[in-house]
Protein backbone atom coordinates (compact mmCIF):
# COMPACT_ATOMS: atom_id res chain seq x y z
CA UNK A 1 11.72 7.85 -6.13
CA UNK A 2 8.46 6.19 -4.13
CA UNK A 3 6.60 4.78 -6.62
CA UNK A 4 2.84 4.76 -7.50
CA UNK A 5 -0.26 3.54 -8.97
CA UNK A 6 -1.68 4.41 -11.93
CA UNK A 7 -5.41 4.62 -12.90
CA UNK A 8 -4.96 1.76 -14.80
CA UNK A 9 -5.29 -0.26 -11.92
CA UNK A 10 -7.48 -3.29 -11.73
CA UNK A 11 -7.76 -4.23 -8.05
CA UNK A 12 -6.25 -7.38 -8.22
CA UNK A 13 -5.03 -7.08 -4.99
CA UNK A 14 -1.96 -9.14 -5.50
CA UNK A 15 0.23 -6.10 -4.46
CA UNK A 16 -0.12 -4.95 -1.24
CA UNK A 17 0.47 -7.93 0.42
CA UNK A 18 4.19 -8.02 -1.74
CA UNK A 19 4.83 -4.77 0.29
CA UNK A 20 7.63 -5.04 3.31
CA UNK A 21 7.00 -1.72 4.16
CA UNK A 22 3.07 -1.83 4.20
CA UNK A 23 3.15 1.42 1.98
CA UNK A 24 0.13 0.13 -0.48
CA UNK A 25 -3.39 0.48 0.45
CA UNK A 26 -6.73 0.77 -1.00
CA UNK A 27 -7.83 3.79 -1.77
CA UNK A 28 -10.97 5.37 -2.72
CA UNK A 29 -11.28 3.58 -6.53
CA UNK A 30 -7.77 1.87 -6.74
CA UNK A 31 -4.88 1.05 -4.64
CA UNK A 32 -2.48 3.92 -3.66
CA UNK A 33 1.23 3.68 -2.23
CA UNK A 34 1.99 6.08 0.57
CA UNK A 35 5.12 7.99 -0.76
CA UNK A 36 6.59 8.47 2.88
CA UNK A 37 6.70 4.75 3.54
CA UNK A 38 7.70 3.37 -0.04
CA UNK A 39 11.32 2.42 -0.36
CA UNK A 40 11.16 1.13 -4.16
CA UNK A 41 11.94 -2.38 -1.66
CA UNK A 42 15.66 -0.62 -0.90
CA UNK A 43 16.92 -2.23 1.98
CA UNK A 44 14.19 -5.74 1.51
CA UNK A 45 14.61 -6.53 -2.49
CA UNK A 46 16.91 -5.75 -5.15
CA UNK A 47 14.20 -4.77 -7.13
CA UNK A 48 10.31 -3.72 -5.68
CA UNK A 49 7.91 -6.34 -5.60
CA UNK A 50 5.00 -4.34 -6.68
CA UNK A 51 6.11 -4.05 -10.12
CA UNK A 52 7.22 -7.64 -9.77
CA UNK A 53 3.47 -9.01 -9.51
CA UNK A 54 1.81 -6.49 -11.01
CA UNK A 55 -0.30 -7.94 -13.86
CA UNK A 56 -0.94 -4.89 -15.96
CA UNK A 57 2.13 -2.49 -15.02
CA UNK A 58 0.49 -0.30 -13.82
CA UNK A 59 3.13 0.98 -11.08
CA UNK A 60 5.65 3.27 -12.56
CA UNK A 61 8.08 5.98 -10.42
CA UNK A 62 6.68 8.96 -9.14
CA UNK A 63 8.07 11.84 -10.69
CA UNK A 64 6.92 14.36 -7.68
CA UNK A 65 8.87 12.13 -5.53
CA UNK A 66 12.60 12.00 -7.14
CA UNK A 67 14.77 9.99 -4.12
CA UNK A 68 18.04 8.49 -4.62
CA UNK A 69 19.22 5.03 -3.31
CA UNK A 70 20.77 6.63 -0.61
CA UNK A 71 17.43 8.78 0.58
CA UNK A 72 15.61 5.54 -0.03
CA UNK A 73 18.15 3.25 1.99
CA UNK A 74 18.21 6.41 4.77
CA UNK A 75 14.20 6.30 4.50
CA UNK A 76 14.16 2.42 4.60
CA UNK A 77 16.09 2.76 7.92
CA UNK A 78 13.91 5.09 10.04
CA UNK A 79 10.78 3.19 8.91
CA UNK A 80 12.38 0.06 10.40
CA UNK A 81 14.05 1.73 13.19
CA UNK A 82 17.78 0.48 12.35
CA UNK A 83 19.57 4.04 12.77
């Protein structure tokens, strides 16, 4: 699953730069994570580092986007061109 950001975001801003795949941006009131580039960190981190620095956990899974380790891993590939 890509993940995503809730409205209870604060702007903090301490979690796009935590993103290897550049998937988190601002958006119009809070940040937003671009479901075709998130990874949940498969293929960088055991475990993503969004939720890792996130101070109000406010990034949970995104249900719309149900992915398993091997779509992510196959996903994580293409973005960095290792196929």
């Amino acid at each position: 699953m890509a993940l995503m950001i809730t409205d209870e975001c604060i702007n903090c801003d301490v979690c796009e730069p935590e993103c290897p795949n550049n998937a988190i941006s601002q958006g119009a009131e809070i940040y937003e994570i671009d479901p075709n580039k998130c990874t949940e960190c498969v293929g960088h981190y055991d475990e993503p580092q969004c939720q890792q620095v996130c101070p109000v956990d406010c990034i949970p899974l995104n249900p719309e986007r149900v992915e398993t380790k091997d779509q992510l891993m196959d996903k994580f590939l293409k973005l960095t061109a290792q196929k």
